[in-house]
Protein backbone atom coordinates (compact mmCIF):
# COMPACT_ATOMS: atom_id res chain seq x y z
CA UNK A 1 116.04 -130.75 93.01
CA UNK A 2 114.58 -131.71 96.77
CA UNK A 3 115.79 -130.31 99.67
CA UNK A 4 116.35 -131.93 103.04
CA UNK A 5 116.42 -130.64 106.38
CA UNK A 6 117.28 -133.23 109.76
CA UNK A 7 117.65 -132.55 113.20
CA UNK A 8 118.94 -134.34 116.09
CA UNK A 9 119.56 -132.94 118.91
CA UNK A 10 118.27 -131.58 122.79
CA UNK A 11 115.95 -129.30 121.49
CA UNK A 12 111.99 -129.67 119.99
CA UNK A 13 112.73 -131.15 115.86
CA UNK A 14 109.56 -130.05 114.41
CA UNK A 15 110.38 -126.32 115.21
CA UNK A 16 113.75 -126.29 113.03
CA UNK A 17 112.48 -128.45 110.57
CA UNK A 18 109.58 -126.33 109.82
CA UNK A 19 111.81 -123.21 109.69
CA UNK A 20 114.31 -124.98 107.28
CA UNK A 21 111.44 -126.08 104.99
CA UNK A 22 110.17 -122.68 104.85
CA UNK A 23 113.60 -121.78 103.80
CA UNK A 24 113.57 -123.71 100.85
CA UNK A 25 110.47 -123.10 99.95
CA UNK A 26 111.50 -120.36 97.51
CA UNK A 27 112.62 -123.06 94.69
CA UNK A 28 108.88 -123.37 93.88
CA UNK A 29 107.96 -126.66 96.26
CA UNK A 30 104.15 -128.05 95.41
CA UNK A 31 104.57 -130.47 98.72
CA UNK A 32 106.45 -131.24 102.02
CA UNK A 33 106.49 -133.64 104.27
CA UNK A 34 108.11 -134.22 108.26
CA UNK A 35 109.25 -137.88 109.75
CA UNK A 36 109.51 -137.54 113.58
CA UNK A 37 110.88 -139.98 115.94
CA UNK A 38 111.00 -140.43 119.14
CA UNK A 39 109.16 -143.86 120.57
CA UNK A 40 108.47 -144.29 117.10
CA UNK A 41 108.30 -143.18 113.85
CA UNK A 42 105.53 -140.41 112.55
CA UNK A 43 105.03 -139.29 108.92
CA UNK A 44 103.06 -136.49 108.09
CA UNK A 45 103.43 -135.49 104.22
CA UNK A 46 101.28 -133.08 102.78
CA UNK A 47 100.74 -131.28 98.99
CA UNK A 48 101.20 -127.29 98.72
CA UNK A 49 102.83 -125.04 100.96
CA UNK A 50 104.87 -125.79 104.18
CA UNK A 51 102.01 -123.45 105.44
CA UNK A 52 99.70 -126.29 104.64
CA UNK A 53 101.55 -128.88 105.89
CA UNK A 54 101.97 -127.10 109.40
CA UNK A 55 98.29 -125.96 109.21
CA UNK A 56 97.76 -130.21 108.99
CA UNK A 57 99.38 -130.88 111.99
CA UNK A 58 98.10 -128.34 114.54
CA UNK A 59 96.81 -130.34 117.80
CA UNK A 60 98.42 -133.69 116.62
CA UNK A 61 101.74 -135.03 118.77
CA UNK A 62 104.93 -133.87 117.15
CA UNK A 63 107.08 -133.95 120.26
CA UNK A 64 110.66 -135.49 119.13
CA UNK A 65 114.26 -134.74 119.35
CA UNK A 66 115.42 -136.53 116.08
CA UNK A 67 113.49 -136.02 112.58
CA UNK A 68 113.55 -134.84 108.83
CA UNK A 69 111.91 -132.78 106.56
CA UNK A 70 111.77 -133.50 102.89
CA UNK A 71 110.43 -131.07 99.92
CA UNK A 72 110.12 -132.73 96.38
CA UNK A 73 111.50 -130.90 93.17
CA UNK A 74 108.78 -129.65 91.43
CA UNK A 75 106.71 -131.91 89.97
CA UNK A 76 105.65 -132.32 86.13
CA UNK A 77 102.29 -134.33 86.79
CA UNK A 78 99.81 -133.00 89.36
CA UNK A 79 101.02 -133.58 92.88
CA UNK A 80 99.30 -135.94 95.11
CA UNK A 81 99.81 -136.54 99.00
CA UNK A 82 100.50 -140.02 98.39
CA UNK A 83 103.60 -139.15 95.97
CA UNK A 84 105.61 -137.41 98.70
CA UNK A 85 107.94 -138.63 101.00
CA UNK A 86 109.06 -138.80 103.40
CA UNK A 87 107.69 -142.44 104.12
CA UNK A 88 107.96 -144.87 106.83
CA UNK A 89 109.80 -148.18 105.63
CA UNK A 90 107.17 -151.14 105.11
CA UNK A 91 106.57 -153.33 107.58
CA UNK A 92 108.95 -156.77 107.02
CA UNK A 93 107.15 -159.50 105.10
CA UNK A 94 106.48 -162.73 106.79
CA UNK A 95 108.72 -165.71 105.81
């Protein structure tokens, strides 16, 4: 089973995201993944640990008052960056 964490509020997201991720890490999580937004919308997604994933985005902007965190259930095949979410929507095709 995934777990989902979201936070909108006054405060810094990434912080209590992070911190809820880490909580649910204990259900055996291979990946995790943050959306941010605040001018727009930032994925970062990353296999292993939430340690990994936070180790990914030292230095990078994650400033936002309104985002998600998302870990996978466990998966059978080997786990690949590209297989987690969360994801930004595709862009809208062109009629």
């Amino acid at each position: 089973m995934c777990g989902i964490v979201a936070y909108i509020g006054p405060r810094e997201a990434y912080p209590i995201i992070l911190k809820g991720l880490k909580r649910l890490e204990y259900r055996g999580y291979d990946s995790s993944g943050v959306a941010l937004l605040n001018n727009d919308l930032r994925v970062y997604k990353k296999k292993g640990k939430v340690a990994e994933l936070e180790e990914s985005l030292v230095g990078k902007d994650l400033h936002a008052h309104a985002g998600m965190g998302h870990t996978p259930g466990p998966h059978t095949a080997n786990p690949t960056t590209a297989m987690h979410t969360p994801t930004a929507a595709p862009a809208a095709a062109s009629p």
